[in-house]
N, C-alpha and C. Protein backbone atom coordinates (compact mmCIF):
# COMPACT_ATOMS: atom_id res chain seq x y z
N UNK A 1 39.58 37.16 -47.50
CA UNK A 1 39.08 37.83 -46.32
C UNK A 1 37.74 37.21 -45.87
N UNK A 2 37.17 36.78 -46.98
CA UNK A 2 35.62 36.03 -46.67
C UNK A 2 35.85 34.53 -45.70
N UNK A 3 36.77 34.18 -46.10
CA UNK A 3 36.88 32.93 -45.47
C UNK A 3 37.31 32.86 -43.98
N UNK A 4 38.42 34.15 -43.62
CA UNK A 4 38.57 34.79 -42.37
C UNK A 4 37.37 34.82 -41.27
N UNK A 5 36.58 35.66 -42.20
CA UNK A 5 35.31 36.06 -41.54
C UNK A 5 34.24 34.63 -41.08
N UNK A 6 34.61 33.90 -42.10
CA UNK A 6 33.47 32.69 -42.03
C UNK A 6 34.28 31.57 -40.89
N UNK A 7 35.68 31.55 -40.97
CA UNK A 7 36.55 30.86 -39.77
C UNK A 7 36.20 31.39 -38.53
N UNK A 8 35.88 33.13 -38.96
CA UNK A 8 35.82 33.22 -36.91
C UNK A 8 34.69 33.01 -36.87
N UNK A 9 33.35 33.43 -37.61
CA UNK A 9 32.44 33.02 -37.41
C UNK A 9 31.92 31.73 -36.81
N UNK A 10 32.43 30.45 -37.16
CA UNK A 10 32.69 28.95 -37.14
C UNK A 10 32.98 28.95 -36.13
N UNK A 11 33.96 29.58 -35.43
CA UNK A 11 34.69 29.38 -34.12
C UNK A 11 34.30 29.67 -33.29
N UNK A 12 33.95 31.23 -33.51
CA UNK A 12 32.74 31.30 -32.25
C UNK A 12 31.45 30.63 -32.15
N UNK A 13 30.60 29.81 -33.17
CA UNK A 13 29.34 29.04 -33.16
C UNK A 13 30.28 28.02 -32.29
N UNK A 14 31.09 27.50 -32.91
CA UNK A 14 31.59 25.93 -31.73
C UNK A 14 32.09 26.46 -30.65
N UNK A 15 32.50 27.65 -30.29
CA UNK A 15 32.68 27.92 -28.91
C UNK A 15 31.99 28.07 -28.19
N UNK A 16 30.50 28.82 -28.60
CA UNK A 16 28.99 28.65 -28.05
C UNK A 16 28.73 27.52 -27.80
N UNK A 17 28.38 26.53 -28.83
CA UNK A 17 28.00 25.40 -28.60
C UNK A 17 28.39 24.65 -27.59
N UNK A 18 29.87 24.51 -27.57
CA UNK A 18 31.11 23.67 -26.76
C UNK A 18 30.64 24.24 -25.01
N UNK A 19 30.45 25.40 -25.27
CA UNK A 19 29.81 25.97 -23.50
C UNK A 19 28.61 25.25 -22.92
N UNK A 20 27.80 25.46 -24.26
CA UNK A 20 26.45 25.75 -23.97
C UNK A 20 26.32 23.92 -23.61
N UNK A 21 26.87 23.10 -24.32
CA UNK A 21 26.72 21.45 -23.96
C UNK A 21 27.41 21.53 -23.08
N UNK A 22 28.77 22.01 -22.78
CA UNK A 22 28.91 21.30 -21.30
C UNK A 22 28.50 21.93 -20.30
N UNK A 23 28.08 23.12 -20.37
CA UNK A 23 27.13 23.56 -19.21
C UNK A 23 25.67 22.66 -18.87
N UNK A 24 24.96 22.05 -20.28
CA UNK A 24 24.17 21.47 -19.93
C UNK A 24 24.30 20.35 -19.84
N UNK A 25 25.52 19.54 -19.91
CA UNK A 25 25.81 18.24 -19.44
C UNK A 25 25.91 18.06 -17.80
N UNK A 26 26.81 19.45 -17.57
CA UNK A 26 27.18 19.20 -15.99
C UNK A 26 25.80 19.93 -15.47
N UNK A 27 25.30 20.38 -15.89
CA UNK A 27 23.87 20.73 -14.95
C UNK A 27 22.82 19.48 -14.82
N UNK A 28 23.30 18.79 -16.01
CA UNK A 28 22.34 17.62 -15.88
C UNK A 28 22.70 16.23 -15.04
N UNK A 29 24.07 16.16 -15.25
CA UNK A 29 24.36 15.18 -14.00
C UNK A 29 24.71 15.80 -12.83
N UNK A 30 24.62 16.77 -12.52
CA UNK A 30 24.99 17.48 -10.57
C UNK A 30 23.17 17.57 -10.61
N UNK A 31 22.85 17.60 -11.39
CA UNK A 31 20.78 17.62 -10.61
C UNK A 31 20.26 16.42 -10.78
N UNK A 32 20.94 15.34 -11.75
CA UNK A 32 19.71 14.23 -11.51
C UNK A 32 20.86 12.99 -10.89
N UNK A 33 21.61 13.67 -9.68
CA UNK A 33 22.50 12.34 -9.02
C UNK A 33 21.52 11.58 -8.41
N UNK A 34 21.71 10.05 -7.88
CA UNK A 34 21.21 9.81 -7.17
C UNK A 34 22.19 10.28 -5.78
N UNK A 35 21.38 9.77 -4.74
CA UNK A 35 22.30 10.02 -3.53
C UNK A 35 21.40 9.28 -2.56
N UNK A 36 21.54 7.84 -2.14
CA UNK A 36 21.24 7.11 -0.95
C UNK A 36 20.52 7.88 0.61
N UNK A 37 21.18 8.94 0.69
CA UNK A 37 21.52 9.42 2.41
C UNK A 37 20.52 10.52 2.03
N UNK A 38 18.84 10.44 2.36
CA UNK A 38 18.05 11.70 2.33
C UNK A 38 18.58 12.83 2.89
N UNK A 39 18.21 13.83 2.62
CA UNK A 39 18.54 15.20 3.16
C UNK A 39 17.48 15.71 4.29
N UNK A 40 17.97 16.24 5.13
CA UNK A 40 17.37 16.64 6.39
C UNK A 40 15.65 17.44 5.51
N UNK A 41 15.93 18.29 4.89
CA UNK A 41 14.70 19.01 4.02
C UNK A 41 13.91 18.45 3.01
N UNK A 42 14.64 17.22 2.87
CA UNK A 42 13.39 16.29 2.07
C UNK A 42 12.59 16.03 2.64
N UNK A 43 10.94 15.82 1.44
CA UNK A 43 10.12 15.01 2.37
C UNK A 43 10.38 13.19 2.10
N UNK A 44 9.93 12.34 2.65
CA UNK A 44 9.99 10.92 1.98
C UNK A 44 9.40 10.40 1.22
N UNK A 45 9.77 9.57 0.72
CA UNK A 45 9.07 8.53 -0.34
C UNK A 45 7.93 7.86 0.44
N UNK A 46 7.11 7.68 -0.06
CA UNK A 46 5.78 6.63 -0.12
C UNK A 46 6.25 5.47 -0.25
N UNK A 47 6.04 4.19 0.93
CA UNK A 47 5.46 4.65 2.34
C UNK A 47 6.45 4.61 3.31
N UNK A 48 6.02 5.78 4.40
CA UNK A 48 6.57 6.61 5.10
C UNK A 48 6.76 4.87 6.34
N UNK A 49 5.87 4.30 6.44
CA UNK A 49 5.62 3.32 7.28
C UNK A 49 4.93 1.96 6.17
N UNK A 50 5.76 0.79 6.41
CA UNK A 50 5.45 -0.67 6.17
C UNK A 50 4.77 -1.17 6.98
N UNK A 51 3.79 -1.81 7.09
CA UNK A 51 2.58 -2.44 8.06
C UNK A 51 2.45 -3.63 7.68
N UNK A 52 2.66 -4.88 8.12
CA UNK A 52 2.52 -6.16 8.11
C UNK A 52 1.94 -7.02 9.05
N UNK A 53 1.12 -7.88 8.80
CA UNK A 53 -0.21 -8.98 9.77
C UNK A 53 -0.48 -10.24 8.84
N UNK A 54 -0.54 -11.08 9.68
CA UNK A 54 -1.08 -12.31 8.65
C UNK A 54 -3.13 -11.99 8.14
N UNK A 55 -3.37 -12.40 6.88
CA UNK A 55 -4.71 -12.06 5.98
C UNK A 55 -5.32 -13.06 6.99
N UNK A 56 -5.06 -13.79 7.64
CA UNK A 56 -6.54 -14.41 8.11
C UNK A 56 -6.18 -15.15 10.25
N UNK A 57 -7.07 -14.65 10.85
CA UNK A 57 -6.70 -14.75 12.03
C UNK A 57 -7.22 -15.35 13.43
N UNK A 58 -7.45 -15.26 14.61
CA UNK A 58 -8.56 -15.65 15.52
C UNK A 58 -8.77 -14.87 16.13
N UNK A 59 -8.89 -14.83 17.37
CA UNK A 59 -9.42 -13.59 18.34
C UNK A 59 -8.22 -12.76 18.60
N UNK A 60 -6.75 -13.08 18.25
CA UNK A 60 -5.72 -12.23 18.32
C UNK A 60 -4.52 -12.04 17.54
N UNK A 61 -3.90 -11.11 17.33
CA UNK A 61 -2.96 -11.46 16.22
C UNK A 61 -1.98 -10.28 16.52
N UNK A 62 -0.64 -10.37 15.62
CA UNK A 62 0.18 -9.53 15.73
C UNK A 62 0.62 -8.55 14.67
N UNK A 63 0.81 -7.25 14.53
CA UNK A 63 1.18 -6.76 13.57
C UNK A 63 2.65 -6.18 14.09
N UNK A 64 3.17 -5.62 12.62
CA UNK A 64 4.48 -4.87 12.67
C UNK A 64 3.91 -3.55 11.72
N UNK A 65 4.72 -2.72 12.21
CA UNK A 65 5.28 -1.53 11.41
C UNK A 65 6.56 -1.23 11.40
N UNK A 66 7.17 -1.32 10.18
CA UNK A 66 8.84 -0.69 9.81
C UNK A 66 8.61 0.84 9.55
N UNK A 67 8.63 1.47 10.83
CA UNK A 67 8.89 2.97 10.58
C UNK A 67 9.92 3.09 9.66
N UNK A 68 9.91 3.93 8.45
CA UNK A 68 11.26 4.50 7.40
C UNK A 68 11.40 5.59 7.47
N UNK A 69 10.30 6.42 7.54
CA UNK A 69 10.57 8.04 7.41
C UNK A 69 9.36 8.58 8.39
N UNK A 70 10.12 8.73 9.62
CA UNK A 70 9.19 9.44 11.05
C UNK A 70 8.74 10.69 10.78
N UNK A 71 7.76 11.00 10.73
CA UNK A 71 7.07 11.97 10.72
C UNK A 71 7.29 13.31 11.00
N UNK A 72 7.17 14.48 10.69
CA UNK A 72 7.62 15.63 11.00
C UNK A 72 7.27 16.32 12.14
N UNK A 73 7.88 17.63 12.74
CA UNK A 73 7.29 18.05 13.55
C UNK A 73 6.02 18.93 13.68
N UNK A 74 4.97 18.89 14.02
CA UNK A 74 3.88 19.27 13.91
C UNK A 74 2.83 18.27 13.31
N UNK A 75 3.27 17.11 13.20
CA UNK A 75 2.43 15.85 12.36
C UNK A 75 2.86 14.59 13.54
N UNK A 76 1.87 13.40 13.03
CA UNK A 76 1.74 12.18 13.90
C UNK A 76 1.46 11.50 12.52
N UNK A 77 1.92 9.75 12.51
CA UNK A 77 1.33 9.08 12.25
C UNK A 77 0.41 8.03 12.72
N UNK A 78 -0.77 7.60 12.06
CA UNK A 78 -1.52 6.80 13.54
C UNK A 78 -2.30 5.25 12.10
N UNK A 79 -2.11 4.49 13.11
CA UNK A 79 -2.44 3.44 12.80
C UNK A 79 -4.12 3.56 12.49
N UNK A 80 -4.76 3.19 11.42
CA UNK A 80 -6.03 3.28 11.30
C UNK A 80 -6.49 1.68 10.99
N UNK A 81 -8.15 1.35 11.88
CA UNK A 81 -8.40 0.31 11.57
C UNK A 81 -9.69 0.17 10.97
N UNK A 82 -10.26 -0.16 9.49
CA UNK A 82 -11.16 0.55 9.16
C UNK A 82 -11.85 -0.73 9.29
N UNK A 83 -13.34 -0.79 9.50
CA UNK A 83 -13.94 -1.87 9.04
C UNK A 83 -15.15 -0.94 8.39
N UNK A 84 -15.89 -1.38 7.46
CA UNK A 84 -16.92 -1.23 6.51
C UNK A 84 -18.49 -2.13 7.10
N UNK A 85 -19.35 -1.36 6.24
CA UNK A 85 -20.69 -1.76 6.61
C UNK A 85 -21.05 -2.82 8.34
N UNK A 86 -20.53 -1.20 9.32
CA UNK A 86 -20.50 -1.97 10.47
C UNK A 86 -21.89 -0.98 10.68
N UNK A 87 -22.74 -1.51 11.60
CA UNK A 87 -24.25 -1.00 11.98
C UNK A 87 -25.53 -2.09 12.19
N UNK A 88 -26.60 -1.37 11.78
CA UNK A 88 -27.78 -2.25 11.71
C UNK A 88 -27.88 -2.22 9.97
N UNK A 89 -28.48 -3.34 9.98
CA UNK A 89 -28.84 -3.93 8.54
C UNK A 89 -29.59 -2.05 8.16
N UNK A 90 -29.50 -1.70 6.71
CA UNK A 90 -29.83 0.05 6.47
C UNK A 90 -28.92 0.91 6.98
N UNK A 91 -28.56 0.73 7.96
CA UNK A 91 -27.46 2.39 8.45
C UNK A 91 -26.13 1.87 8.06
N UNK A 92 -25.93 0.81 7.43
CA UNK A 92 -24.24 0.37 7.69
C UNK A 92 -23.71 1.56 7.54
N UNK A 93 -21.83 1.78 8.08
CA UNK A 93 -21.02 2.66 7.79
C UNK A 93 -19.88 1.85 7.75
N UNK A 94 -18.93 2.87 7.43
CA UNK A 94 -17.55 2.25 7.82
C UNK A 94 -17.23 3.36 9.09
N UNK A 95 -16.16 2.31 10.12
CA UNK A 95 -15.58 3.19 10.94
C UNK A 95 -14.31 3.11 11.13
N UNK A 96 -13.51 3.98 11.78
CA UNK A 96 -12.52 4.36 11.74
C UNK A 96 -11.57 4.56 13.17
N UNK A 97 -10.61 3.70 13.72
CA UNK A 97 -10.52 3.51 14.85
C UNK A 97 -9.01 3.26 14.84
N UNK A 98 -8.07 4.96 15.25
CA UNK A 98 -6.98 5.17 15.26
C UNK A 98 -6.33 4.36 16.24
N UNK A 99 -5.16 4.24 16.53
CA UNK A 99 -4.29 3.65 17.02
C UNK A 99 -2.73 3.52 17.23
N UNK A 100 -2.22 3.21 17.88
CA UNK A 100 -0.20 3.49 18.04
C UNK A 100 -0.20 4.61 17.68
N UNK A 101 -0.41 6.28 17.68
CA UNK A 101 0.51 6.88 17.35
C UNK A 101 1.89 6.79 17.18
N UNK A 102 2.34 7.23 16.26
CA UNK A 102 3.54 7.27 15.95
C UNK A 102 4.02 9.38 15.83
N UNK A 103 5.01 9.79 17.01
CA UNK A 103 5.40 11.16 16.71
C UNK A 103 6.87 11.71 16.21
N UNK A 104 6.75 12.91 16.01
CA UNK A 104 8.13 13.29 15.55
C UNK A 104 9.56 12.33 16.06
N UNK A 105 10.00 12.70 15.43
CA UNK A 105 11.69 11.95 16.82
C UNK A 105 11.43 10.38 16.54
N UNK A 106 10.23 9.67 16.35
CA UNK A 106 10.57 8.26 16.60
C UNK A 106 11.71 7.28 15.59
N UNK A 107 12.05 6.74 16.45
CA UNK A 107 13.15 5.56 15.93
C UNK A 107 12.79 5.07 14.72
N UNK A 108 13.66 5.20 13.29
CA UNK A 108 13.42 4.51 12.59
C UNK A 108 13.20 2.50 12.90
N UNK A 109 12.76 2.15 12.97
CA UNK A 109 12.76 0.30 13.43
C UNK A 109 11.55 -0.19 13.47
N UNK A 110 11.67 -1.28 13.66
CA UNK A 110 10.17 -1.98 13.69
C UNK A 110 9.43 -2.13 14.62
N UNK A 111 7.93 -1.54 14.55
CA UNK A 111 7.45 -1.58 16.06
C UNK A 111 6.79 -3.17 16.10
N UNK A 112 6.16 -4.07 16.94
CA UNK A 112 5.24 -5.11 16.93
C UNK A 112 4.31 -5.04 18.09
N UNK A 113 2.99 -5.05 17.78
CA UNK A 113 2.02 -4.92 18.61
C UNK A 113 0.79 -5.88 18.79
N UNK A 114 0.31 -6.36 19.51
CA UNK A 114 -0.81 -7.29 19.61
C UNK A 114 -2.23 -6.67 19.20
N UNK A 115 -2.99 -7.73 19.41
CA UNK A 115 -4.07 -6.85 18.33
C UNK A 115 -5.39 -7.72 19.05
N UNK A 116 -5.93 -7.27 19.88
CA UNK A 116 -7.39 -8.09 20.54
C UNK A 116 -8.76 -7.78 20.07
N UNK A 117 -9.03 -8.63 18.88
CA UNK A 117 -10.27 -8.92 18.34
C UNK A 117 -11.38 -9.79 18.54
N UNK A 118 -11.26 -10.13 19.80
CA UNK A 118 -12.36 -11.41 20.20
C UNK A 118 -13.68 -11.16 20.03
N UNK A 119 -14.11 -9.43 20.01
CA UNK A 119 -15.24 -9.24 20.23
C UNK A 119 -16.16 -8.38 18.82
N UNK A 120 -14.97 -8.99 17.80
CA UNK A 120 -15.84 -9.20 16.34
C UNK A 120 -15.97 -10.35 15.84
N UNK A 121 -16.91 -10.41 14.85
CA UNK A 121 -17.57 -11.90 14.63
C UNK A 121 -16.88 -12.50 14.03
N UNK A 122 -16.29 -13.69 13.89
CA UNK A 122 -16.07 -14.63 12.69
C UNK A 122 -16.47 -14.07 11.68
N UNK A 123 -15.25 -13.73 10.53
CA UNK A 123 -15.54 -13.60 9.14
C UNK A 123 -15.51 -11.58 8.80
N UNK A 124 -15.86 -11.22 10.03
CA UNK A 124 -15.25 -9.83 9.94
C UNK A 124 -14.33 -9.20 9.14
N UNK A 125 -13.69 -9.01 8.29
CA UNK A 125 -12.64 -8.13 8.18
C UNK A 125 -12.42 -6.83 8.14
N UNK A 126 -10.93 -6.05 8.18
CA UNK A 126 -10.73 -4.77 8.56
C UNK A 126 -9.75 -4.07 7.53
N UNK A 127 -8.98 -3.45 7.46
CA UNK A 127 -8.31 -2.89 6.37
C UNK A 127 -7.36 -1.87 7.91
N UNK A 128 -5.92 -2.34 7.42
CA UNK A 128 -5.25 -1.76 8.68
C UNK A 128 -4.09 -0.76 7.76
N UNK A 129 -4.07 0.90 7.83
CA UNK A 129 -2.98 1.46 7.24
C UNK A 129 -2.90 2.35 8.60
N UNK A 130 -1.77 3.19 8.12
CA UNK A 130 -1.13 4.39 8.86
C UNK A 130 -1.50 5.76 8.31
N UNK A 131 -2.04 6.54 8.58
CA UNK A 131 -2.23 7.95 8.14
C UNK A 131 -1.38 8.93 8.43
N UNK A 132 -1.09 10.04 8.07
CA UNK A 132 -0.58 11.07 8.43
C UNK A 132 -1.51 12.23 8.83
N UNK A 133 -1.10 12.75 9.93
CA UNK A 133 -2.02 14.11 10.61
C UNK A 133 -1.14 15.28 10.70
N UNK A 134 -1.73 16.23 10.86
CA UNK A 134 -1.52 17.66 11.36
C UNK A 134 -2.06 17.71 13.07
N UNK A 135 -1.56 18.49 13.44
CA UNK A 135 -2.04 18.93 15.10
C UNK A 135 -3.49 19.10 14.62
N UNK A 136 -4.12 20.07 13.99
CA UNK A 136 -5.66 19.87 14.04
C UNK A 136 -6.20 18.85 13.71
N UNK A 137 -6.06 17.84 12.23
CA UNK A 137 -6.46 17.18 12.15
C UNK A 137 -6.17 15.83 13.31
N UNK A 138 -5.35 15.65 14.19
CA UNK A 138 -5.15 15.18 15.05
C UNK A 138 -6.70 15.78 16.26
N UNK A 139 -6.56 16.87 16.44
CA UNK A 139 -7.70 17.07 17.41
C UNK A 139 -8.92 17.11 17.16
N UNK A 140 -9.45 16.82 15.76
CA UNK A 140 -10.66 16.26 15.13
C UNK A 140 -11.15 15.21 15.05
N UNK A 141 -9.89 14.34 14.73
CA UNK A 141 -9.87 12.88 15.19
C UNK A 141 -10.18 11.98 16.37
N UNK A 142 -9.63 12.70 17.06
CA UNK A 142 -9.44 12.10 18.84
C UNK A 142 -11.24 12.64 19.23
N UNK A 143 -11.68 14.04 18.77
CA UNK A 143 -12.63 14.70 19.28
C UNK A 143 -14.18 14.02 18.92
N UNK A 144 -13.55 13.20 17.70
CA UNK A 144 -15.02 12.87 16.94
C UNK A 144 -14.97 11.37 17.25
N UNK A 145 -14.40 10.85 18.55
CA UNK A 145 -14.51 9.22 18.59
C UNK A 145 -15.57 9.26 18.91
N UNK A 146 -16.39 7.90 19.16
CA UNK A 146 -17.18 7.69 19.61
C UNK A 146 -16.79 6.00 19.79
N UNK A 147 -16.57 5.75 21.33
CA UNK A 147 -15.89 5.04 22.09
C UNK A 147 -14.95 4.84 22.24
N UNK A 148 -13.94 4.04 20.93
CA UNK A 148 -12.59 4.25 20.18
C UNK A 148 -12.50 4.86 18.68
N UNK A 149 -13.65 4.61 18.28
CA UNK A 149 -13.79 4.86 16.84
C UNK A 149 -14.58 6.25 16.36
N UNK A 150 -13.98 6.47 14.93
CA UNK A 150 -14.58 7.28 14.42
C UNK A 150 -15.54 7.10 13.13
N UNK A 151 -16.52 7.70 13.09
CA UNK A 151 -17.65 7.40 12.06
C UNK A 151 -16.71 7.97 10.56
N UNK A 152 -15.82 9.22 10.51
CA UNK A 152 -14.90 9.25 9.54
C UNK A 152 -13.44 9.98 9.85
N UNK A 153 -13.18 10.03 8.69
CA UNK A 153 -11.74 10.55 8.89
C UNK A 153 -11.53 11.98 8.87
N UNK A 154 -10.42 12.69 9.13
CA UNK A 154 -10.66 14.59 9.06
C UNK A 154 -10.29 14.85 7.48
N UNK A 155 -10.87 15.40 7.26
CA UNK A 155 -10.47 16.27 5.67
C UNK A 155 -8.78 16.07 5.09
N UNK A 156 -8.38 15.86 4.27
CA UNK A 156 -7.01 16.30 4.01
C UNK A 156 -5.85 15.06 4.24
N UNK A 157 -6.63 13.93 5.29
CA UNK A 157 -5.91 13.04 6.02
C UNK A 157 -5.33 12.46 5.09
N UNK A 158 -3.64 12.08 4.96
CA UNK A 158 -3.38 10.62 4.00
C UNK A 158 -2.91 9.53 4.59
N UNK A 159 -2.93 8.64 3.35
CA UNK A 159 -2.40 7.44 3.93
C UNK A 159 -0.62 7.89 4.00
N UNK A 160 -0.16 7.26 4.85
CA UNK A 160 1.19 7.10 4.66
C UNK A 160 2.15 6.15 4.99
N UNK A 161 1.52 4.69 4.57
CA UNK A 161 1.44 3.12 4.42
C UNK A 161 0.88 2.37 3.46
N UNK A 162 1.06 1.10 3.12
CA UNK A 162 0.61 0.19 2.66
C UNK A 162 -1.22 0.16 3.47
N UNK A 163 -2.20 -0.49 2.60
CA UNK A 163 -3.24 -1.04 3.18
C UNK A 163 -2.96 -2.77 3.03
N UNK A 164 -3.09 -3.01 4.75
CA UNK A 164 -3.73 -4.42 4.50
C UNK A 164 -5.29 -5.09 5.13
N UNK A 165 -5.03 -6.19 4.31
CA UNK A 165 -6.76 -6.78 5.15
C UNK A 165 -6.37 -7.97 5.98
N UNK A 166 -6.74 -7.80 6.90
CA UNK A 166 -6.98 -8.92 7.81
C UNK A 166 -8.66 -9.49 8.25
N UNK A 167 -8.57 -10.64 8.21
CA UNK A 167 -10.19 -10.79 8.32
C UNK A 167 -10.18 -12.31 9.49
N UNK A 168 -11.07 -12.16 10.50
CA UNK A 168 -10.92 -13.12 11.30
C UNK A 168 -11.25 -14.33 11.08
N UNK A 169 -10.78 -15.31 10.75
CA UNK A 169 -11.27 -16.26 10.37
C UNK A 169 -12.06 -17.82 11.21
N UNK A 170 -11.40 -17.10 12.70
CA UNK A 170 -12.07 -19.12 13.62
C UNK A 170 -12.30 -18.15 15.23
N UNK A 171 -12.13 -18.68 16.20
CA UNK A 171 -12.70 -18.39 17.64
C UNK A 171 -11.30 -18.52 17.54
């Protein structure tokens, strides 16, 4: 009779078990599938936007951006062009001087845009990414130019690109 008892016993531990693994087998491959085709409620992978320019240039040059993942609604992405220790010798800053918006809805593809630098010096360089905004931080931005540029960026802002440098190199 002991051995009865210890058979069903046995049987029901491997019938537990036998559940309990393939429940956690199939929970583990239906959650870690891959799947190519994002879902409308995802957010994207980093970076949202590819930005490409040749590192060294003259008074003009061309960049690209491969939009991948357009921005949401209520957000913009915007081209930022930073240059560092711009001022008088003591006050240097860096500034900050948005550009192309990019809004909801846009075409995944590559944008290409010209780029007119004649009227920085030889040897200049800049640091060119894409940020991501909110509607306010969007109206902080635009609000705090001063000409095209801004002395900084709004709170919270990210990148949501590659950084590159471009630096002018001849007339």
């Amino acid at each position: 009779m002991a051995w009865r008892i210890n058979a069903a016993v046995g049987a029901a531990i491997i019938g537990v078990v036998g559940a309990v693994s393939a429940a956690f087998i199939n929970g583990w491959f239906s959650t870690h599938k891959t799947d190519d085709k994002p879902k409308p409620d995802q957010s994207c992978a980093f970076p949202a936007v590819r930005i490409d320019a040749p590192n060294r240039v003259g008074g003009a040059y061309e960049t690209t951006a491969k939009l991948m993942c357009p921005p949401t609604e209520g957000t913009k992405y915007y081209l930022i062009s930073q240059m560092d220790n711009v001022g008088e010798k003591g006050t240097e800053h860096p500034i900050f001087c948005p550009r192309d918006p990019i809004g909801p809805g846009a075409e995944k593809k590559t944008y290409t845009s010209e780029r007119d630098i004649h009227s920085s010096p030889v040897g200049s360089t800049r640091s060119l990414y894409y940020v991501g905004v909110n509607d306010d931080q969007e109206q902080q931005l635009l609000a705090n130019l001063h000409d095209t540029c801004a002395w900084s960026l709004p709170a919270g802002v990210a990148k949501v690109s590659n950084t590159i440098e471009v630096k002018r190199g001849w007339e």
